[in-house]
Protein backbone atom coordinates (compact mmCIF):
# COMPACT_ATOMS: atom_id res chain seq x y z
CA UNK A 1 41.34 129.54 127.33
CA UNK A 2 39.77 128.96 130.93
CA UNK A 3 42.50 128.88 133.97
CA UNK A 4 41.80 125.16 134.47
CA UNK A 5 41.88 124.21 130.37
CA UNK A 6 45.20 126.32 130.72
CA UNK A 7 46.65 124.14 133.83
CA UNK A 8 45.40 120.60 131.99
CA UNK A 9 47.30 122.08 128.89
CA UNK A 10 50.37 123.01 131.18
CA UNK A 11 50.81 119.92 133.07
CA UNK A 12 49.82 117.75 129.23
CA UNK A 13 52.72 119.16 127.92
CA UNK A 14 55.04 118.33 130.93
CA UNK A 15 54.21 115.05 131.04
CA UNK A 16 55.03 114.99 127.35
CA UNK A 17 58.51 116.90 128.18
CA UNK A 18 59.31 114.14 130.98
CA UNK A 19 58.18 111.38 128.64
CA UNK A 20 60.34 112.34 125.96
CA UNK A 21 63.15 113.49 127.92
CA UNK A 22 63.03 109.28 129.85
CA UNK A 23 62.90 108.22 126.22
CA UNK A 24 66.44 110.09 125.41
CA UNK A 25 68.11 109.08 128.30
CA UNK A 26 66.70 105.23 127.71
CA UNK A 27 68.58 105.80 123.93
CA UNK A 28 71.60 106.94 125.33
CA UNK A 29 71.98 104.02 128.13
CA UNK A 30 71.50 102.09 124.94
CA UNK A 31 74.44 103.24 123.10
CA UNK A 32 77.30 100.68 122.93
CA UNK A 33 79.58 102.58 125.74
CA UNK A 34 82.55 101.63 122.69
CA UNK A 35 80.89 103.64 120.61
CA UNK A 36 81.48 106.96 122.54
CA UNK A 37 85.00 106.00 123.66
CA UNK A 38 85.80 105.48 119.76
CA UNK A 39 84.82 109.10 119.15
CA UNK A 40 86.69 110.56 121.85
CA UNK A 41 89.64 108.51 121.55
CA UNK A 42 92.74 110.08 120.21
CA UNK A 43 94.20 106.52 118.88
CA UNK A 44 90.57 106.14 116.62
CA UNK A 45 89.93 107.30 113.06
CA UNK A 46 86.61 108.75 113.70
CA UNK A 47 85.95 108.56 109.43
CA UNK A 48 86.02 104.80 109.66
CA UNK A 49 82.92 102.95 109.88
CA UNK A 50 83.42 100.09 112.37
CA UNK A 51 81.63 96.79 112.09
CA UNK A 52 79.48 97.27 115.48
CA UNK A 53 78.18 94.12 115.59
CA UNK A 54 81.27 91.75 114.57
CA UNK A 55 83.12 91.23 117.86
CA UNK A 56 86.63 91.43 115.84
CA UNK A 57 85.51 95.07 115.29
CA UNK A 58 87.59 98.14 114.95
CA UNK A 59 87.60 99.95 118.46
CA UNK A 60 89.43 100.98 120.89
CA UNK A 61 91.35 98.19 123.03
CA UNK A 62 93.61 99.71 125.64
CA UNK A 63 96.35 101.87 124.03
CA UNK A 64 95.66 100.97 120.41
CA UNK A 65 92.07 101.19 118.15
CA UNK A 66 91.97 97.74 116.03
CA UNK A 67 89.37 95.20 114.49
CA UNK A 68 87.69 94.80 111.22
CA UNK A 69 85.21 97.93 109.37
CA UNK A 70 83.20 98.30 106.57
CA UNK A 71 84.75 98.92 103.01
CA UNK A 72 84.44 102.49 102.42
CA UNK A 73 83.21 103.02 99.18
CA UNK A 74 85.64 105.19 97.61
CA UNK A 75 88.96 104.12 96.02
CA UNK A 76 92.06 106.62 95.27
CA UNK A 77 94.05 105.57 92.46
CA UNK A 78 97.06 105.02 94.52
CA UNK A 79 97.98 105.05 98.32
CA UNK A 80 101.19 103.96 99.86
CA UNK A 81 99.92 101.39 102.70
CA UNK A 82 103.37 100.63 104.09
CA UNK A 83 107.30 101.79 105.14
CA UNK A 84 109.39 99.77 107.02
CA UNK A 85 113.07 99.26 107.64
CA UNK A 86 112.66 96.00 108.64
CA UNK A 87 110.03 93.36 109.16
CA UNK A 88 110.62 90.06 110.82
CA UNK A 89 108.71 87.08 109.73
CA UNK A 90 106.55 86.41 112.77
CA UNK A 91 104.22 83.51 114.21
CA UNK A 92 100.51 84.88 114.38
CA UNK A 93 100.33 83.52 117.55
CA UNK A 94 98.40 84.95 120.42
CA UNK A 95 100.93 84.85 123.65
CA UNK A 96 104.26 87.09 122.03
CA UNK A 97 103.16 90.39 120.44
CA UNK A 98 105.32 92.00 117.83
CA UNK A 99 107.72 94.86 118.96
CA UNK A 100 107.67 98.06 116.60
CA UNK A 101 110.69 100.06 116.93
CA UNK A 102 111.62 103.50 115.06
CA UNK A 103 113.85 106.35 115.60
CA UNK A 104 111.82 109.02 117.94
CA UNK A 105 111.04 112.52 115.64
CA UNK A 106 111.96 115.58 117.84
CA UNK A 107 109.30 116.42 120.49
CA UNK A 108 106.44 114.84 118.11
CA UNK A 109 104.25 111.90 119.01
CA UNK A 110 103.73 109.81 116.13
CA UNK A 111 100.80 107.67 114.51
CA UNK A 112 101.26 104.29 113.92
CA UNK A 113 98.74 102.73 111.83
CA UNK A 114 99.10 98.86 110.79
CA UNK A 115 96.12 97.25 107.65
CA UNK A 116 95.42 94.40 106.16
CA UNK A 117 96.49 93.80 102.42
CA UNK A 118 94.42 90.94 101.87
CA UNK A 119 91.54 91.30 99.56
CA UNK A 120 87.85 92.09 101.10
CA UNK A 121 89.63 92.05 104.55
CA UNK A 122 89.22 95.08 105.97
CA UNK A 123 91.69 95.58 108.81
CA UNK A 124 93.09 98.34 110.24
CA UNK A 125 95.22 99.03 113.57
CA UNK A 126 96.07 102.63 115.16
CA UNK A 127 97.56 104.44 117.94
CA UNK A 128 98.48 107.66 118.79
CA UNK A 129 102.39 107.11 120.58
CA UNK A 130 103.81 110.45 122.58
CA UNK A 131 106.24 112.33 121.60
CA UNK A 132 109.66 110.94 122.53
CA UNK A 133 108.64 106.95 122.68
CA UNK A 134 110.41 104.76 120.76
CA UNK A 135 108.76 101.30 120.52
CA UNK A 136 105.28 99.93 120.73
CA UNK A 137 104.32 96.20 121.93
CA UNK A 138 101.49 95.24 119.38
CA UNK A 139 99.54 92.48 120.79
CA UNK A 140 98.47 89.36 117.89
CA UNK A 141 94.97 88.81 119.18
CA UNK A 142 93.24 89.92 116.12
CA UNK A 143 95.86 89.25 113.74
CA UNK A 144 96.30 85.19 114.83
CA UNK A 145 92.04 85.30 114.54
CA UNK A 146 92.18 86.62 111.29
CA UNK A 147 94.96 84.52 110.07
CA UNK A 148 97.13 87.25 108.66
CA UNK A 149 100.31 86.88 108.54
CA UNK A 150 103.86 89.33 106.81
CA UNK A 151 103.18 89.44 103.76
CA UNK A 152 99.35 90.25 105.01
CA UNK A 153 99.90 93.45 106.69
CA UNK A 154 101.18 97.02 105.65
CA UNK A 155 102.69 99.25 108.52
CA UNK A 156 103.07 102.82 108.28
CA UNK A 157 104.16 105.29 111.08
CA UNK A 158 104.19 109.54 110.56
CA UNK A 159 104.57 112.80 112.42
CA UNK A 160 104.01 116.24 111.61
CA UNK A 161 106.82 117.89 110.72
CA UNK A 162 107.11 121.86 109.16
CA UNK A 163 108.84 121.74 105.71
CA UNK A 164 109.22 125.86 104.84
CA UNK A 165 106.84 127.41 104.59
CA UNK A 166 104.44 124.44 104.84
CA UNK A 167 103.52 121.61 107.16
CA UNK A 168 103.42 117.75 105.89
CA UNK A 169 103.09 114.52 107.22
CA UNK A 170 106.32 112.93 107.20
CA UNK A 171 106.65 109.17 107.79
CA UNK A 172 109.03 107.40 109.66
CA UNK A 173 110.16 103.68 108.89
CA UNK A 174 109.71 101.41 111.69
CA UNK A 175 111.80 98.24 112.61
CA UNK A 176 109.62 95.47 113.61
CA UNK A 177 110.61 92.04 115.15
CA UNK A 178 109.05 89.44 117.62
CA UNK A 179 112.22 87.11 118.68
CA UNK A 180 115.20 88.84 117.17
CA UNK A 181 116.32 91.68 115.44
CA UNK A 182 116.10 91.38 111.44
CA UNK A 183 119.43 92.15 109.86
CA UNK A 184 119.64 95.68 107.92
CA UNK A 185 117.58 95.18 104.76
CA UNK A 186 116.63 98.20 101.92
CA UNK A 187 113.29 100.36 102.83
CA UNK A 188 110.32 98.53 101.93
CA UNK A 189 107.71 100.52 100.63
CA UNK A 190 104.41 98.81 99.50
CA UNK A 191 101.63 101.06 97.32
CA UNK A 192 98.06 99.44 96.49
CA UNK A 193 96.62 101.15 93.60
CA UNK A 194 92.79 101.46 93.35
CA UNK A 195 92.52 100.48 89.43
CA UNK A 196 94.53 98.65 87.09
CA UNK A 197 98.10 100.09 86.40
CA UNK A 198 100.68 99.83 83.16
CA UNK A 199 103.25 100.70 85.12
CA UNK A 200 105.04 102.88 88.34
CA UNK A 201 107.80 105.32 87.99
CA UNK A 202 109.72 106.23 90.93
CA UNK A 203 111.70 109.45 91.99
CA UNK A 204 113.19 109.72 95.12
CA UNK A 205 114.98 113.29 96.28
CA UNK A 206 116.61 114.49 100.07
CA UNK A 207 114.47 118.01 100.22
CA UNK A 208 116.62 120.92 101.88
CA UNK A 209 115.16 123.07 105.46
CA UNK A 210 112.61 124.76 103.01
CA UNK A 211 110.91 121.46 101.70
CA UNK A 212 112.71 121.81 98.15
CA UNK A 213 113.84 118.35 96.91
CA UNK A 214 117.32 118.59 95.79
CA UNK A 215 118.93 116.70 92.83
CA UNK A 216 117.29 113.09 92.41
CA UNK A 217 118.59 110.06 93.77
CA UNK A 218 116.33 108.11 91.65
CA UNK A 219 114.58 109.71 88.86
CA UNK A 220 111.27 108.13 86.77
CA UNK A 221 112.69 104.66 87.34
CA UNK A 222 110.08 102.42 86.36
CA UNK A 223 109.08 99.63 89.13
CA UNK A 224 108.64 97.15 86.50
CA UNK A 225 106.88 94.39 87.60
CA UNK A 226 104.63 94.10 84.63
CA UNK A 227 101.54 93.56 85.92
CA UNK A 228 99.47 95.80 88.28
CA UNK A 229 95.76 94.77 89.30
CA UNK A 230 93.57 97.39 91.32
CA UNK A 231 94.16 96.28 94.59
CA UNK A 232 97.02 93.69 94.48
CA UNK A 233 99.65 95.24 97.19
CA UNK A 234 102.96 96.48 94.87
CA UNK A 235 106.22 95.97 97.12
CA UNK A 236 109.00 98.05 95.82
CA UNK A 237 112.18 98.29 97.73
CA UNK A 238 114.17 101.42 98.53
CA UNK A 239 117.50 101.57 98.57
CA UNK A 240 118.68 103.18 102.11
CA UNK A 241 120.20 107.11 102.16
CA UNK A 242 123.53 107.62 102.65
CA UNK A 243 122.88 110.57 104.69
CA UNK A 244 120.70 111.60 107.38
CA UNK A 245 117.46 114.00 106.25
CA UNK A 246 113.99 113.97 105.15
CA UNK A 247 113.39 112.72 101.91
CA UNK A 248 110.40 113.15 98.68
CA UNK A 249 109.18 110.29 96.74
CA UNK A 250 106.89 110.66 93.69
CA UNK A 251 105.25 107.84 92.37
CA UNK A 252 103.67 108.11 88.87
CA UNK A 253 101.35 105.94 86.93
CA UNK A 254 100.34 105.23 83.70
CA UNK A 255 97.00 103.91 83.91
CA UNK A 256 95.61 100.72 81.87
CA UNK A 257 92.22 102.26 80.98
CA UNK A 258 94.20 105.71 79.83
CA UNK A 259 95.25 108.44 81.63
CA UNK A 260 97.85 109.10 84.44
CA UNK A 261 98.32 109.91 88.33
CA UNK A 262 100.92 110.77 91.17
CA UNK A 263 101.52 110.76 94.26
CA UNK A 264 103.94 112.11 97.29
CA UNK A 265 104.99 111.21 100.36
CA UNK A 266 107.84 112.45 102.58
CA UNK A 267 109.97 110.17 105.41
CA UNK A 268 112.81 110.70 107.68
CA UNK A 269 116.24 108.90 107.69
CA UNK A 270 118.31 108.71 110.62
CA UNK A 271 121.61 107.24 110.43
């Protein structure tokens, strides 16, 4: 190649370099500047797909992610959505937020996640609370404009805590309240299984410093409510320790189309 075919060539293919290079930056100004803080932001669950272009969508608003996302596709056979130690009836109204209280884990910030039960209303609340808070003022914004309401909601706060030899996500209930202060009421605990369920059996055991349960409190006690459609919400209360510790429930189900399943979760009870 000629020395001026090799300059046309040279300055060609930095033109086409500068071109492409504008054309990035022009696709990066474009991004929606929410969707970067979502990533980064230690109070957003980066696997959930918000809706982008709903304006009730789930991203982050000051110290809290919240708004509505897309269904993900998958479906476990059981979760546990919600554990509270109390939860007032509240007005969905926009000007007095609700006031979620718990008892602080040691030196551990906490997650506090709140969703919707309703059906095909997908919901979802988080933040990420530092280690030695205590309460959290949840503003109603998005919960008066999507009309939810109690029974609507699941709430679920947890902390990393090492169990022997192991570490596992131990949840803490949370008091929650907007004018006064419910009276003491047993654990409420609500599980939304993905299919169709015979029936629950519940086990509940106070686990020792190396994460082995002791005896049972409650052993394969069936729920029985009777009926147990994939995604109705299943509220089953739990009566309050006696002593302070972190406790084991196993849930088991006997499934309608055959089979069976389990599941366990840990909390913390603080007299």
């Amino acid at each position: 190649m000629g020395e001026q075919a090799h300059a046309r060539e040279s300055k060609r293919r930095l033109t086409l370099g500068r071109t492409a290079y504008a054309l990035l930056g022009s696709l990066l100004l474009a991004l929606p500047i929410g969707h970067a803080v979502h990533a980064q932001s230690p109070h957003c669950d980066a696997d959930l797909n918000p809706a982008s272009s709903n304006p009730l969508g789930y991203r982050l608003r000051g110290d809290r992610c919240e708004g509505v996302y897309i269904q993900e596709v998958a479906a476990t056979v059981l979760r546990l959505v919600s554990l509270t130690e109390s939860f007032e009836t509240f007005e969905p109204t926009r000007d007095r937020p609700l006031i979620v209280e718990w008892t602080p884990p040691s030196n551990q910030p906490l997650h506090l996640r709140a969703q919707s039960l309703k059906s095909r209303l997908y919901y979802r609340m988080d933040s990420e609370r530092p280690a030695g808070s205590a309460s959290f003022e949840w503003p109603l914004d998005l919960v008066a404009a999507l009309g939810l309401t109690r029974n609507d909601l699941g709430v679920l706060a947890w902390t990393a805590r090492r169990l022997g030899s192991a570490e596992r996500l131990v949840h803490i209930p949370v008091r929650i309240r907007q004018r006064t202060t419910p009276a003491p009421e047993p654990y409420r605990m609500v599980l939304v299984p993905g299919v169709q369920v015979e029936e629950l059996f519940l086990s509940v055991a106070r686990v020792d410093a190396n994460g082995q349960p002791g005896p049972y409190s409650i052993d394969k006690m069936p729920v029985g409510l009777g009926y147990y459609p994939a995604g109705r919400a299943v509220v089953v209360p739990l009566r309050i320790p006696s002593i302070a510790g972190v406790y084991r429930i196993d849930v088991g189900a006997t499934l309608t189309q055959g089979g069976v399943s389990a599941i366990t979760a840990y909390f913390a009870h603080s007299t």
